[in-house]
C-alpha atoms as a PDB file:
ATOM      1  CA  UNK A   1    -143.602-134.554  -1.141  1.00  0.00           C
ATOM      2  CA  UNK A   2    -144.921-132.484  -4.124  1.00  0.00           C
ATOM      3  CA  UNK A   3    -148.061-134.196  -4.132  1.00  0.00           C
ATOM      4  CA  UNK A   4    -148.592-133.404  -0.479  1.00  0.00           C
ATOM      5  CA  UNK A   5    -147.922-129.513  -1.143  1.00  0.00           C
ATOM      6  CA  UNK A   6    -150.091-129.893  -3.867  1.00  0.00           C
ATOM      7  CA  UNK A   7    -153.531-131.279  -2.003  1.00  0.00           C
ATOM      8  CA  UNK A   8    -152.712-129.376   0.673  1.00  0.00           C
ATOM      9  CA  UNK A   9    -153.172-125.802  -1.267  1.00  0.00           C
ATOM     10  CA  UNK A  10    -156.027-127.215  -2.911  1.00  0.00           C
ATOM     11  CA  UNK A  11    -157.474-128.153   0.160  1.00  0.00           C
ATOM     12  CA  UNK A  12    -156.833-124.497   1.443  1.00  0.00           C
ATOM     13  CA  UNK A  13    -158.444-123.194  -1.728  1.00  0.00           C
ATOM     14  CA  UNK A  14    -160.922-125.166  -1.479  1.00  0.00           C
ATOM     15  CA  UNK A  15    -161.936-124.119   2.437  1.00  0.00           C
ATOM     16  CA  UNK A  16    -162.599-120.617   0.436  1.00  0.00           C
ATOM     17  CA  UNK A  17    -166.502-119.771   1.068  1.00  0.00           C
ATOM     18  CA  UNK A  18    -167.854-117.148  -1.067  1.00  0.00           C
ATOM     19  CA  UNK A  19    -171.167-116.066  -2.494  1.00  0.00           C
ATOM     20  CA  UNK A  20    -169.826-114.627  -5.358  1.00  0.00           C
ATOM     21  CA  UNK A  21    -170.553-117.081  -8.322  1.00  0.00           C
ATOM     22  CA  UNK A  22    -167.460-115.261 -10.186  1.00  0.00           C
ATOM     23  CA  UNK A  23    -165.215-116.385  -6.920  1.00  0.00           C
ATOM     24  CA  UNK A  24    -166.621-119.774  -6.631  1.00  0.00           C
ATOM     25  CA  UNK A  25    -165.915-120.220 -10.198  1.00  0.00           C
ATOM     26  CA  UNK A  26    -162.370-119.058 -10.052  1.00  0.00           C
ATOM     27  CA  UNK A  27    -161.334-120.901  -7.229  1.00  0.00           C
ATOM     28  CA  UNK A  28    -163.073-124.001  -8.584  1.00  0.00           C
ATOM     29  CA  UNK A  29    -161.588-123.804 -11.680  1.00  0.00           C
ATOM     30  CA  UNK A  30    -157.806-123.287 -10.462  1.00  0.00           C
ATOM     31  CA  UNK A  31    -158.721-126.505  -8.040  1.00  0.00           C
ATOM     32  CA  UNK A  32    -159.587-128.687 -10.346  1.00  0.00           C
ATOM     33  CA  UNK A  33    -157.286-127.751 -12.759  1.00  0.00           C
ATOM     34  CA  UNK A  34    -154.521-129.081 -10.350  1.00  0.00           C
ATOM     35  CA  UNK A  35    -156.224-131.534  -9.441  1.00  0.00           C
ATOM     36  CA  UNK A  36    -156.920-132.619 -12.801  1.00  0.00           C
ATOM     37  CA  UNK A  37    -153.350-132.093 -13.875  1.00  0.00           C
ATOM     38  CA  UNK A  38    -151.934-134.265 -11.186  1.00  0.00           C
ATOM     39  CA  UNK A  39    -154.130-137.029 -11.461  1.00  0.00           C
ATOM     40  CA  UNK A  40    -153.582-137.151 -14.986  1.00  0.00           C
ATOM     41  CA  UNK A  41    -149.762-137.003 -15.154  1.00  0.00           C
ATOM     42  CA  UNK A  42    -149.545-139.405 -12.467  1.00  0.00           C
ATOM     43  CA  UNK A  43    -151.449-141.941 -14.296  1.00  0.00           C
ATOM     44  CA  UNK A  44    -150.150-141.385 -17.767  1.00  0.00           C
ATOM     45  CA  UNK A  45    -146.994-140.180 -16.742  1.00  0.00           C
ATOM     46  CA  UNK A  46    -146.793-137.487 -19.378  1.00  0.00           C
ATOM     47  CA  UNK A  47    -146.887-133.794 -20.122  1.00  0.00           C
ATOM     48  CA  UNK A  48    -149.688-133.975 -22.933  1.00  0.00           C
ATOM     49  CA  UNK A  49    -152.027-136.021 -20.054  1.00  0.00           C
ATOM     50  CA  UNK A  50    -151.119-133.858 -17.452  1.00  0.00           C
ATOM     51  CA  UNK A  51    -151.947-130.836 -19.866  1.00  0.00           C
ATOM     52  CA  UNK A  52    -155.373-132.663 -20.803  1.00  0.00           C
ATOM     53  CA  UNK A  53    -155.878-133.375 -17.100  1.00  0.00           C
ATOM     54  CA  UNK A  54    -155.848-129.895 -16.507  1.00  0.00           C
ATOM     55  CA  UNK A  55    -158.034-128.393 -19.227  1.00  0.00           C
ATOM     56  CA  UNK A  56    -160.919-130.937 -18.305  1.00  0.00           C
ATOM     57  CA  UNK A  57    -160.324-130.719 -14.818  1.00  0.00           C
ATOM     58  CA  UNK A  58    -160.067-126.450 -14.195  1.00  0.00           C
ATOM     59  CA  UNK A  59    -163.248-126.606 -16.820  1.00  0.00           C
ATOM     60  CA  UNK A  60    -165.550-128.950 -14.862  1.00  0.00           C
ATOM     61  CA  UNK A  61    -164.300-127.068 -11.488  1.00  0.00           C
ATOM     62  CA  UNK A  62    -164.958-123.900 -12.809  1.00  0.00           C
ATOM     63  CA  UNK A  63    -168.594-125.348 -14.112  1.00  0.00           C
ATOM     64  CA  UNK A  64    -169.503-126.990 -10.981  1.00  0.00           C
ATOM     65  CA  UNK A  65    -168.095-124.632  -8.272  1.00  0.00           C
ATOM     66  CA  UNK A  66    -170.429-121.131 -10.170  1.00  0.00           C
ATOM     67  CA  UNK A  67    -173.571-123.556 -10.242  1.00  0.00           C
ATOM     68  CA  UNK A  68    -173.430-124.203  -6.625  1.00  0.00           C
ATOM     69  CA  UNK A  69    -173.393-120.634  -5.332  1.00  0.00           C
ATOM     70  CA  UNK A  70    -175.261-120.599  -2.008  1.00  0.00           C
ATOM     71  CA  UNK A  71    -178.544-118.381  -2.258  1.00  0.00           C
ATOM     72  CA  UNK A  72    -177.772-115.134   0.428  1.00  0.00           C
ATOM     73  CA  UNK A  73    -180.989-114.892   2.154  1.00  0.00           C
ATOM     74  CA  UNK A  74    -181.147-111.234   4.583  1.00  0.00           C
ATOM     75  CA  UNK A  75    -184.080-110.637   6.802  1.00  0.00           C
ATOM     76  CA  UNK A  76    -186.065-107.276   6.191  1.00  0.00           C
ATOM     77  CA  UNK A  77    -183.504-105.524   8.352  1.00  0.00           C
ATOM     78  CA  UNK A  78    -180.622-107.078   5.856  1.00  0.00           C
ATOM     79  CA  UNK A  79    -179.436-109.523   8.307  1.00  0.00           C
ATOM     80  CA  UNK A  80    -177.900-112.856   7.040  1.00  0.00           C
ATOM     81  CA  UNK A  81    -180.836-115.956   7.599  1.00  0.00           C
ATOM     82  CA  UNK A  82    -181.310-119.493   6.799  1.00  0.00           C
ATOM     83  CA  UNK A  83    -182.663-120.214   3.290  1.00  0.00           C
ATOM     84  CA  UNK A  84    -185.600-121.614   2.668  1.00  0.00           C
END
C-alpha cells in the first residue's frame, strides 16, 4: 500500500509543467529521489541502498528534468506559440 502512495505522488509531481529550469529541476530531483530510494530498498532491502538509491536517483532527476526545459516561444505581441 506504501508503494502505491508512493508512485502515485510521484506521478502527481511529475504531471507538474513548468518553464522554469529551477522548478523542473526541483521537482525532478525530489521524483527521482523517491523513486530512486524505493527501487533501491526494495531490491537490496536495506537502509544504506535505499539511501544510495536516493542520492543517485534525486541527482540524475534533478540533472535531467533542468536540461529539458521547454523553450517559451511568444509572438511579437507576447503571445505563447509553437517553437520552431
Amino acid at each position: 500500500m506504501k508503494i502505491v502512495l508512493a508512485l502515485a505522488l510521484a506521478a502527481s509531481l511529475a504531471a507538474c509543467n513548468s518553464y522554469s529550469t529551477r522548478d523542473r529541476a526541483l521537482v525532478g530531483g525530489a521524483v527521482g529521489a523517491g523513486s530512486g530510494a524505493l527501487i533501491a530498498g526494495a531490491a537490496a532491502g536495506t537502509g544504506g541502498a535505499a539511501l544510495a538509491g536516493g542520492i543517485i536517483g534525486g541527482a540524475a532527476g534533478a540533472i535531467l528534468g533542468g536540461a529539458t526545459t521547454p523553450k517559451a516561444c511568444r509572438d511579437a505581441y507576447g503571445r505563447a506559440v509553437r517553437c520552431p
